[in-house]
Protein backbone atom coordinates (compact mmCIF):
# COMPACT_ATOMS: atom_id res chain seq x y z
CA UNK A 1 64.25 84.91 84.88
CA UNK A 2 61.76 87.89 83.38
CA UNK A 3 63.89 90.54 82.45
CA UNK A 4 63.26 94.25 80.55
CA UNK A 5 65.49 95.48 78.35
CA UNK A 6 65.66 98.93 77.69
CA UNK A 7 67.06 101.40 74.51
CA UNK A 8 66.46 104.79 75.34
CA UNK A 9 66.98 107.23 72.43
CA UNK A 10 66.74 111.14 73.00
CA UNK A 11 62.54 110.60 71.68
CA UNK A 12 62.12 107.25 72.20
CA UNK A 13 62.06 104.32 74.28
CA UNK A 14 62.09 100.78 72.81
CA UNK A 15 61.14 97.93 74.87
CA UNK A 16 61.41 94.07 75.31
CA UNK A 17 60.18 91.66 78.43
CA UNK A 18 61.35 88.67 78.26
CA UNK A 19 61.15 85.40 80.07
CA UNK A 20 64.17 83.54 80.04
CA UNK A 21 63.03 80.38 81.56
CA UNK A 22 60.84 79.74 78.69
CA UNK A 23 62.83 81.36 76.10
CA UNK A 24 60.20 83.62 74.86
CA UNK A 25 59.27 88.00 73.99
CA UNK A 26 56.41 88.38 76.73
CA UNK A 27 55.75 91.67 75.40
CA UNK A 28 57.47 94.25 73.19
CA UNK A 29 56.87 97.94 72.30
CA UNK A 30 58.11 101.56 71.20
CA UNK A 31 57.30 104.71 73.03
CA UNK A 32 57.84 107.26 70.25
CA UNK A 33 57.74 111.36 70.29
CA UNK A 34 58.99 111.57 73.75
CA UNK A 35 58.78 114.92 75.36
CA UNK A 36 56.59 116.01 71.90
CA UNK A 37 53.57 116.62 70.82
CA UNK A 38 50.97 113.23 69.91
CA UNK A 39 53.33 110.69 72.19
CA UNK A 40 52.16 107.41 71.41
CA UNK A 41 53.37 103.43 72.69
CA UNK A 42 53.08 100.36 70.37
CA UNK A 43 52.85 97.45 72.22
CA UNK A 44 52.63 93.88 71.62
CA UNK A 45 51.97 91.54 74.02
CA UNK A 46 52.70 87.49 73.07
CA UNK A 47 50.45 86.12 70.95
CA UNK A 48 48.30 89.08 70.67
CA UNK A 49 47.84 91.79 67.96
CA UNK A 50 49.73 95.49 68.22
CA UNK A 51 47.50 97.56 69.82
CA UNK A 52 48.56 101.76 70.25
CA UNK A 53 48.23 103.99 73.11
CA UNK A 54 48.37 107.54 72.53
CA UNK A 55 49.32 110.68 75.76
CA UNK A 56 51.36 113.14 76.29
CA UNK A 57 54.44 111.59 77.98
CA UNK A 58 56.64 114.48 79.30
CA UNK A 59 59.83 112.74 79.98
CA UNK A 60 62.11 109.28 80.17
CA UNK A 61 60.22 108.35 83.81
CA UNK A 62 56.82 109.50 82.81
CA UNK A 63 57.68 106.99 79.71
CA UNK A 64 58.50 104.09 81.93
CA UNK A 65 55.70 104.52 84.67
CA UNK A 66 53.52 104.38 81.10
CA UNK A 67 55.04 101.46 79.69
CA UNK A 68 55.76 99.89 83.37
CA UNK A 69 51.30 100.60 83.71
CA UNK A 70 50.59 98.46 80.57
CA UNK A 71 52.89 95.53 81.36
CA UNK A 72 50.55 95.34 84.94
CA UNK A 73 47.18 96.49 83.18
CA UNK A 74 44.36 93.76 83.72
CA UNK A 75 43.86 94.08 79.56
CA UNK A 76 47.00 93.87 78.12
CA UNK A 77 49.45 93.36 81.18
CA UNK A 78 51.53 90.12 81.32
CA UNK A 79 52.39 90.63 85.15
CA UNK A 80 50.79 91.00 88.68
CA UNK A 81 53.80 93.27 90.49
CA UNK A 82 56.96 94.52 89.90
CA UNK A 83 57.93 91.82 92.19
CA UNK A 84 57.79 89.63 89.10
CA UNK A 85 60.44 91.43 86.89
CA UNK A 86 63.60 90.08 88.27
CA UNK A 87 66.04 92.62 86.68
CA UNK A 88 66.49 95.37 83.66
CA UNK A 89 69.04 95.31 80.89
CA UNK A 90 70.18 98.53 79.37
CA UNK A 91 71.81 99.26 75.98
CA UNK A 92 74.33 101.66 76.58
CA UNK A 93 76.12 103.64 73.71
CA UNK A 94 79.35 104.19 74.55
CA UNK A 95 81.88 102.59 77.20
CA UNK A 96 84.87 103.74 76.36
CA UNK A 97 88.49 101.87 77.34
CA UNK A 98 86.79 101.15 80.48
CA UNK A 99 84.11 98.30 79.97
CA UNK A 100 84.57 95.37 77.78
CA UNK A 101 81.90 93.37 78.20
CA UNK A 102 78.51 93.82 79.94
CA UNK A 103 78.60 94.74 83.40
CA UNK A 104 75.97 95.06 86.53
CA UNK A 105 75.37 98.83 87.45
CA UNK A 106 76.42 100.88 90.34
CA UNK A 107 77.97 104.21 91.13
CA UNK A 108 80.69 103.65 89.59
CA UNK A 109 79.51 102.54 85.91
CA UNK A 110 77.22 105.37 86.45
CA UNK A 111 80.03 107.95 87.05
CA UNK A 112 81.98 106.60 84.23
CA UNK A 113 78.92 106.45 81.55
CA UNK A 114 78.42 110.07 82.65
CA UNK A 115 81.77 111.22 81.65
CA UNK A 116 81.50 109.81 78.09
CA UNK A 117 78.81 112.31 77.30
CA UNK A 118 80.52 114.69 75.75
CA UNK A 119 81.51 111.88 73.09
CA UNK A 120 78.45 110.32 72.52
CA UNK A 121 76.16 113.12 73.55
CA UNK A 122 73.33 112.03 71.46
CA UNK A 123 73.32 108.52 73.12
CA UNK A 124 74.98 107.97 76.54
CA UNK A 125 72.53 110.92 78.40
CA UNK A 126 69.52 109.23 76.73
CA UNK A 127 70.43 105.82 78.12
CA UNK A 128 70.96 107.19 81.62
CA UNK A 129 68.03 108.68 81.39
CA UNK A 130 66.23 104.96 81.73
CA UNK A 131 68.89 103.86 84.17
CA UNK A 132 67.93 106.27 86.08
CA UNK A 133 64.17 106.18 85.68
CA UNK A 134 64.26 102.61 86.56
CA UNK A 135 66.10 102.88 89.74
CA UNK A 136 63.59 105.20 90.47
CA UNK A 137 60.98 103.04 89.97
CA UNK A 138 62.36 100.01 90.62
CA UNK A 139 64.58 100.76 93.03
CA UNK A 140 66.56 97.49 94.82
CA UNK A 141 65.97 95.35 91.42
CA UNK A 142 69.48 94.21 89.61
CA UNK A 143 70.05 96.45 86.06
CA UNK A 144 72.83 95.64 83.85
CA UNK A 145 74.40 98.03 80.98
CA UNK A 146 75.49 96.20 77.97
CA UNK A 147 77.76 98.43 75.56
CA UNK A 148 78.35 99.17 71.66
CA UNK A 149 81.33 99.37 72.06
CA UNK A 150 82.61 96.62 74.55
CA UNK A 151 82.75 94.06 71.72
CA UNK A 152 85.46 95.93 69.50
CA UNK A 153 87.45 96.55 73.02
CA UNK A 154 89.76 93.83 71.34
CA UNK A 155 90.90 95.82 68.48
CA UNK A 156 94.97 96.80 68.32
CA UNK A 157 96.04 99.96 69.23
CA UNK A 158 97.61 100.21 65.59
CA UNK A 159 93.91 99.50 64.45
CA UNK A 160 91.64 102.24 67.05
CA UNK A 161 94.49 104.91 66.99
CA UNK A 162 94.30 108.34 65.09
CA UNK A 163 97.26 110.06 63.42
CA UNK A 164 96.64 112.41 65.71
CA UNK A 165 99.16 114.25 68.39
CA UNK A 166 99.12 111.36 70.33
CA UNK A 167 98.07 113.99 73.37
CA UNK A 168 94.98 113.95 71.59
CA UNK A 169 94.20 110.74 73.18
CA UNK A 170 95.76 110.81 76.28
CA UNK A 171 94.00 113.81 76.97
CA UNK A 172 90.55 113.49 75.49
CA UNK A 173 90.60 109.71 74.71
CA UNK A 174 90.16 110.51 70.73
CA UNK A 175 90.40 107.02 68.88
CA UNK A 176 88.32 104.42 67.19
CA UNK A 177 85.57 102.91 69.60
CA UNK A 178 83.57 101.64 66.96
CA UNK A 179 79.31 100.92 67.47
CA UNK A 180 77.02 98.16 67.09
CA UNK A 181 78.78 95.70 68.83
CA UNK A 182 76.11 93.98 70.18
CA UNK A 183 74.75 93.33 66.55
CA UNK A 184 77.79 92.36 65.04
CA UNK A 185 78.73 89.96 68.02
CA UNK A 186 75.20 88.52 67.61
CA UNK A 187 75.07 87.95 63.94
CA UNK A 188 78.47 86.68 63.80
CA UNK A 189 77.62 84.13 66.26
CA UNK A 190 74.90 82.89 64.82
CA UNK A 191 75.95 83.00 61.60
CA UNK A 192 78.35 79.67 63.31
CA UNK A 193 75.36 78.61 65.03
CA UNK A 194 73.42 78.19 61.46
CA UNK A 195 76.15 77.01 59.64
CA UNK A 196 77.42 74.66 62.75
CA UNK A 197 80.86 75.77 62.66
CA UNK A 198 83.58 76.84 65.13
CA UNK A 199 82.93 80.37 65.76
CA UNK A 200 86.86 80.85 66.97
CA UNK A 201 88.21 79.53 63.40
CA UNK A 202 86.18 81.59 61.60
CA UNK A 203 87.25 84.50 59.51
CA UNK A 204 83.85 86.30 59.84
CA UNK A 205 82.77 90.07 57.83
CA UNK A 206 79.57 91.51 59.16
CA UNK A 207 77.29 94.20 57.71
CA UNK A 208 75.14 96.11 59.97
CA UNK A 209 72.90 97.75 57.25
CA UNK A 210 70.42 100.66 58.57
CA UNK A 211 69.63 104.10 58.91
CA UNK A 212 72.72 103.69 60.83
CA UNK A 213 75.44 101.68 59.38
CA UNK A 214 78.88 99.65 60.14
CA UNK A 215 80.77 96.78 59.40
CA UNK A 216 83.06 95.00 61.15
CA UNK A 217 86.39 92.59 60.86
CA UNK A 218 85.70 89.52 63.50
CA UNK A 219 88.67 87.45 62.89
CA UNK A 220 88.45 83.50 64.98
CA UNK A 221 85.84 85.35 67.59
CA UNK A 222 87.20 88.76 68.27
CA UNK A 223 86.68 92.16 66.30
CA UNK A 224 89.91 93.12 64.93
CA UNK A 225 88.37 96.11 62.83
CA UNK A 226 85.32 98.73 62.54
CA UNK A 227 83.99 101.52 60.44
CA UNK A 228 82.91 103.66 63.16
CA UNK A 229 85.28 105.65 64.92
CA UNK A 230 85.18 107.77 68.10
CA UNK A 231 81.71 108.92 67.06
CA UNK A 232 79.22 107.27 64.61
CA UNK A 233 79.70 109.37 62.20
CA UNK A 234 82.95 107.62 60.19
CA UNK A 235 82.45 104.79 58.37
CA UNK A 236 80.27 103.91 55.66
CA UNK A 237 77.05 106.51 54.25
CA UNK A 238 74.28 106.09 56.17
CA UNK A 239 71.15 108.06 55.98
CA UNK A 240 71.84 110.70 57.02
CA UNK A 241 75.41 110.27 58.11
CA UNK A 242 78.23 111.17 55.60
CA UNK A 243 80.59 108.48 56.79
CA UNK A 244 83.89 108.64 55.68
CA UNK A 245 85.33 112.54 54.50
CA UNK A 246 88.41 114.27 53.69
CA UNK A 247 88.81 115.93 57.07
CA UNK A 248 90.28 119.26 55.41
CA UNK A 249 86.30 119.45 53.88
CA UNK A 250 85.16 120.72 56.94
CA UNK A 251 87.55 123.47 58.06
CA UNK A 252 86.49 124.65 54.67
CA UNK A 253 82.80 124.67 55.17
CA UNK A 254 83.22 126.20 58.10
CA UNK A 255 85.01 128.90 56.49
CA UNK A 256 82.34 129.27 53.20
CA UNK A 257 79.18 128.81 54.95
CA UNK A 258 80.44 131.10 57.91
CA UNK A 259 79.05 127.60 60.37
CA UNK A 260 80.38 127.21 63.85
CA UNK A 261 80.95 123.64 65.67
CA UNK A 262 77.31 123.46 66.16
CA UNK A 263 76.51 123.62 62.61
CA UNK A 264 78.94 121.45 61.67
CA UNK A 265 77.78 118.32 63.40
CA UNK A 266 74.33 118.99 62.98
CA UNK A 267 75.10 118.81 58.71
CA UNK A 268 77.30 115.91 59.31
CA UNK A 269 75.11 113.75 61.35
CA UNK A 270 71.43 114.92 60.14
CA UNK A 271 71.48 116.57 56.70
CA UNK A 272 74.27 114.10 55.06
CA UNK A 273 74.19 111.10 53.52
CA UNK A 274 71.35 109.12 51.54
CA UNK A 275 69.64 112.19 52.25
CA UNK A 276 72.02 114.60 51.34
CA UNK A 277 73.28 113.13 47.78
CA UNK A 278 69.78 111.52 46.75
CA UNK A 279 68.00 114.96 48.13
CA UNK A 280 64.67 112.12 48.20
CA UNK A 281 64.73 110.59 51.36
CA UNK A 282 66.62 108.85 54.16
CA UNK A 283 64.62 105.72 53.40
CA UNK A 284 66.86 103.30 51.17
CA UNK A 285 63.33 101.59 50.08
CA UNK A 286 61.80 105.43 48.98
CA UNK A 287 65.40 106.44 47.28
CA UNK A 288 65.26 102.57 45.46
CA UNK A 289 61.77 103.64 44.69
CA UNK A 290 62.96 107.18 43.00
CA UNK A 291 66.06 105.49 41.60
CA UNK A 292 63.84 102.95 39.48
CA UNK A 293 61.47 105.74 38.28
CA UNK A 294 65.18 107.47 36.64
CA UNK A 295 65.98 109.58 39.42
CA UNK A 296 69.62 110.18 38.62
CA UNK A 297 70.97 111.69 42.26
CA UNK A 298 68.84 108.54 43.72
CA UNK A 299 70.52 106.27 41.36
CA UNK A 300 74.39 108.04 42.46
CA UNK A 301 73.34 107.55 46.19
CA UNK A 302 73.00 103.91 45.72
CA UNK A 303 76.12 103.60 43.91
CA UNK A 304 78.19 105.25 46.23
CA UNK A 305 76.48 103.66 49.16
CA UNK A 306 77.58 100.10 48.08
CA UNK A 307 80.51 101.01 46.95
CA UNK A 308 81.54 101.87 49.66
CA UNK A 309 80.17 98.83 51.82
CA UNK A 310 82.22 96.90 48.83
CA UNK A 311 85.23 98.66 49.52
CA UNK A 312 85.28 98.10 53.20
CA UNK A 313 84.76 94.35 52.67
CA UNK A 314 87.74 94.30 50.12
CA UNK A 315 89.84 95.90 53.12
CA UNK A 316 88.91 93.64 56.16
CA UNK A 317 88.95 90.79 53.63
CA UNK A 318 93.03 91.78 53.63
CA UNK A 319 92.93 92.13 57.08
CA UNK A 320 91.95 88.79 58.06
CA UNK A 321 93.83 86.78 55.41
CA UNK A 322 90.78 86.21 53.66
CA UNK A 323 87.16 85.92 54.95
CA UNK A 324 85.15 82.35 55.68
CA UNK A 325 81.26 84.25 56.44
CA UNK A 326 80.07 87.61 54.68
CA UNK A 327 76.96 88.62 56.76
CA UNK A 328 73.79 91.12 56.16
CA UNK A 329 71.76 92.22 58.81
CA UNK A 330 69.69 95.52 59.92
CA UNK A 331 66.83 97.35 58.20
CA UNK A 332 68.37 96.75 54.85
CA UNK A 333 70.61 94.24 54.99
CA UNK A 334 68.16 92.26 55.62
CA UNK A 335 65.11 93.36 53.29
CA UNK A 336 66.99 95.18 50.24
CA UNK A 337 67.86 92.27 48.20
CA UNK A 338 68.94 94.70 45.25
CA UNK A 339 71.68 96.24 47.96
CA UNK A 340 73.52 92.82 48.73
CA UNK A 341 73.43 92.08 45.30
CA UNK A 342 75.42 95.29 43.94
CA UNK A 343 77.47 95.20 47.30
CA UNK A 344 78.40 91.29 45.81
CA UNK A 345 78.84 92.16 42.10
CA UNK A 346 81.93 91.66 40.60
CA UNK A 347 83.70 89.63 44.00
CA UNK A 348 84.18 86.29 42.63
CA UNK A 349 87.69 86.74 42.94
CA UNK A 350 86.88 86.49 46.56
CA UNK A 351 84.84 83.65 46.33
CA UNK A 352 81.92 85.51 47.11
CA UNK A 353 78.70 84.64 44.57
CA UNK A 354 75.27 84.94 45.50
CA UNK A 355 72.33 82.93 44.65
CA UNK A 356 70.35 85.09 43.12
CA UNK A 357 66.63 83.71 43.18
CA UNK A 358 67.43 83.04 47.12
CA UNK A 359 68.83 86.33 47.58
CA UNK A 360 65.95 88.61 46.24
CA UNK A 361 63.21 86.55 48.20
CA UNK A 362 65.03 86.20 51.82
CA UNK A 363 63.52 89.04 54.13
CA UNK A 364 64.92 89.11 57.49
CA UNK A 365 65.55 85.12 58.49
CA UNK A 366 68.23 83.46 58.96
CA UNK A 367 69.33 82.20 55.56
CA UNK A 368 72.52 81.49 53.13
CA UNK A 369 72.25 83.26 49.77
CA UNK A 370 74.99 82.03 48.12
CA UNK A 371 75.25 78.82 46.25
CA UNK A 372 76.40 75.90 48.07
CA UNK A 373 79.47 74.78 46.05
CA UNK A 374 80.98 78.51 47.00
CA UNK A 375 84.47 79.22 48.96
CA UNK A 376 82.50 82.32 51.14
CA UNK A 377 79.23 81.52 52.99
CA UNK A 378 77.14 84.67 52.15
CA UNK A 379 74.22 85.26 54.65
CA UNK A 380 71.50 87.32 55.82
CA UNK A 381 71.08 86.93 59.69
CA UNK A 382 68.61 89.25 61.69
CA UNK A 383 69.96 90.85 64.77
CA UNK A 384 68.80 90.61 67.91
CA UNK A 385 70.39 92.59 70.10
CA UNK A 386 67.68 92.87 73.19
CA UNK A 387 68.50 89.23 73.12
CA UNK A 388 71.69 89.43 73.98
CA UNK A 389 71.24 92.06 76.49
CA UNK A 390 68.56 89.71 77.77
CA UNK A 391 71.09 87.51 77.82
CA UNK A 392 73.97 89.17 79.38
CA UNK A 393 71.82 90.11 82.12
CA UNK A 394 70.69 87.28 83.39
CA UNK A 395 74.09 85.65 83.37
CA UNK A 396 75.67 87.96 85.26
CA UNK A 397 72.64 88.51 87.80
CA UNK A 398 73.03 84.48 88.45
CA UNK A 399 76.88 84.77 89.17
CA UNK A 400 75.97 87.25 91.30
CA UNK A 401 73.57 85.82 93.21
CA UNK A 402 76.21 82.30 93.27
CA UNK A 403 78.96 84.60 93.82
CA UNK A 404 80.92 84.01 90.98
CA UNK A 405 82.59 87.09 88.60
CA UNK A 406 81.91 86.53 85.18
CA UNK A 407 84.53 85.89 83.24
CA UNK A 408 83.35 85.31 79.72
CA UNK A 409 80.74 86.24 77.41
CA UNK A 410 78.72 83.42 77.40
CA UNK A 411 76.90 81.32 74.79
CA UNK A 412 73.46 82.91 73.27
CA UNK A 413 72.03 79.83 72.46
CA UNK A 414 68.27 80.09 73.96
């Protein structure tokens, strides 16, 4: 089956055509500056160098006609018609209570995406945005929305619930949904795949390290706990993200810097963080970089940034009754050697050690870095979540098409 998936952020749109059948990326790509000045797609096509094509591209359809043109072009296209593509997987942001697991769209996931805007109104509009586009464009073909948040639908209500009125969420549906779930459901599966062990006896911890960043409790196959909350803004720091905050801080903000909502959100989400305590850079590798040259505020940023990852593992560690699998993945869990090790320092009371000569040479593969003679199993596994969109989409298309519901998430062996 030759399937796109689809990530639409508010700029950008990332790309991946695959072809199931053969297990292989056909092509891949990122449409950046959307709706801005000097618009430009990367695009790889299998096999083949990056090449970059550079236009004005006004909107979400003008960006898919664009990338849709390529993927047909006689140069660098990898299909004859659209008669070829056989159906279009979407990451979605947010699903709310409603959607635990991938499902095939129609009105009605439509209507229900729509009215999670105003909590993920950074993400959800964005992503109907190429929903839409591609019904446009595509029209009759199958599309699929795969969720965040589906995979932490099995957390307790004693775990997602807010000390809150409890009117607050019966009326605005204010409690943890948690993010990255198709990342952490990914790694922690193949984490068991790598390690050939029974994913539902596993006690499994997984860090999704990037410019956006969670972890998550996934205790014998099901997440039991998250950082994120009802936005992506709790949690750990992230770049520019505060994460975690005395909620009392920002009435008073408000009140000394004279700030509405607006403001608020905007310092929160885009002015925090690495960025905000380091005052350097967003970029973990450019505040390491300032950090090393005796950049004090650099230096603090780190320390607070694994600290913090190091407390949360402490916590789920309780949680679960212990952990079996600690796992790195994203941007920099998967490159920043120097991160995993201070995240790891000082655990052995946990059981978990890392190798050290494997740890600072293992760049995004799929890899234990801890010695082999150790209680934990500490790993760096690269995410893949287009995969499991890719994935999802096709399995559900087949029921479909056999008549059969799907039940299950399924295996992502490939």
């Amino acid at each position: 089956m030759k399937i796109i998936v689809l990530n639409c952020g508010s700029s950008s749109i990332k790309f991946q055509f695959y072809d199931t059948t053969k297990n292989i990326v056909m092509a891949k790509g990122t449409l950046e500056k959307l709706g801005l000045h000097g618009s430009f797609l990367k695009y790889e096509k299998c096999g083949e160098s990056k090449v970059t094509f550079e236009g004005e591209i006004l909107d979400h359809q003008m960006g898919i006609e664009y990338i849709l043109g390529v993927l047909l072009s006689s140069k660098h296209g990898i299909i004859k018609s659209f008669d070829e593509i056989d159906a279009v997987g979407h990451r979605v942001v947010l699903g709310g209570e409603e959607f635990d697991r991938s499902v095939m769209i129609n009105d009605y996931v439509l209507q229900k995406v729509e009215s999670f805007n105003d909590l993920a109104p950074l993400h959800n509009p964005a992503n109907l945005k190429g929903i839409y586009a591609m019904q446009y464009l595509l029209q009759d073909i199958p599309q699929v929305a795969t969720f965040d948040t589906a995979f932490h639908q099995t957390m307790e209500e004693k775990v997602y619930m807010y000390a809150l009125p409890y009117s607050m969420y019966k009326n605005y549906g204010i409690r943890r949904y948690g993010f990255h779930g198709t990342s952490h459901r990914y790694v922690s599966q193949r984490a068991c795949e790598v390690l050939d062990l029974e994913y539902s006896k596993q006690r499994i911890i997984t860090c999704h390290l990037g410019n956006g960043a969670s972890i998550a409790a996934i205790k014998y196959g099901k997440s039991i706990d998250t950082s994120m909350g009802l936005t992506p803004v709790e949690g750990l720091i992230m770049g520019t993200r505060c994460g975690d905050i005395d909620a009392g801080v920002l009435s008073y903000i408000m009140q000394q810097e004279q700030i509405d909502s607006v403001a608020l959100n905007s310092l929160l989400n885009k002015h925090s963080g690495m960025l905000g305590i380091s005052g350097v850079s967003s970029d973990m590798r450019e505040i390491m970089e300032a950090s090393g040259q005796g950049n004090e505020r650099a230096k603090l940023s780190i320390e607070m940034y694994t600290y913090r990852i190091k407390k949360y593992i402490g916590s789920y560690a309780a949680a679960m009754g212990g952990v079996d699998i600690l796992v790195f993945t994203g941007g920099v869990g998967e490159n920043a050697g120097e991160i995993r090790k201070q995240v790891c320092s000082d655990m052995e009371y946990m059981g978990i050690v890392l190798d050290d000569a494997i740890n600072i040479n293992t760049f995004s593969s799929d890899t234990i870095i801890s010695p082999a003679d150790k209680k934990v199993k500490v790993m760096v596994i690269a995410t893949n979540e287009e995969l499991v969109i890719a994935k999802d989409t096709e399995q559900i298309v087949k029921n479909i098409q056999q008549g059969r519901k799907l039940e299950q998430p399924f295996n992502l062996d490939m």
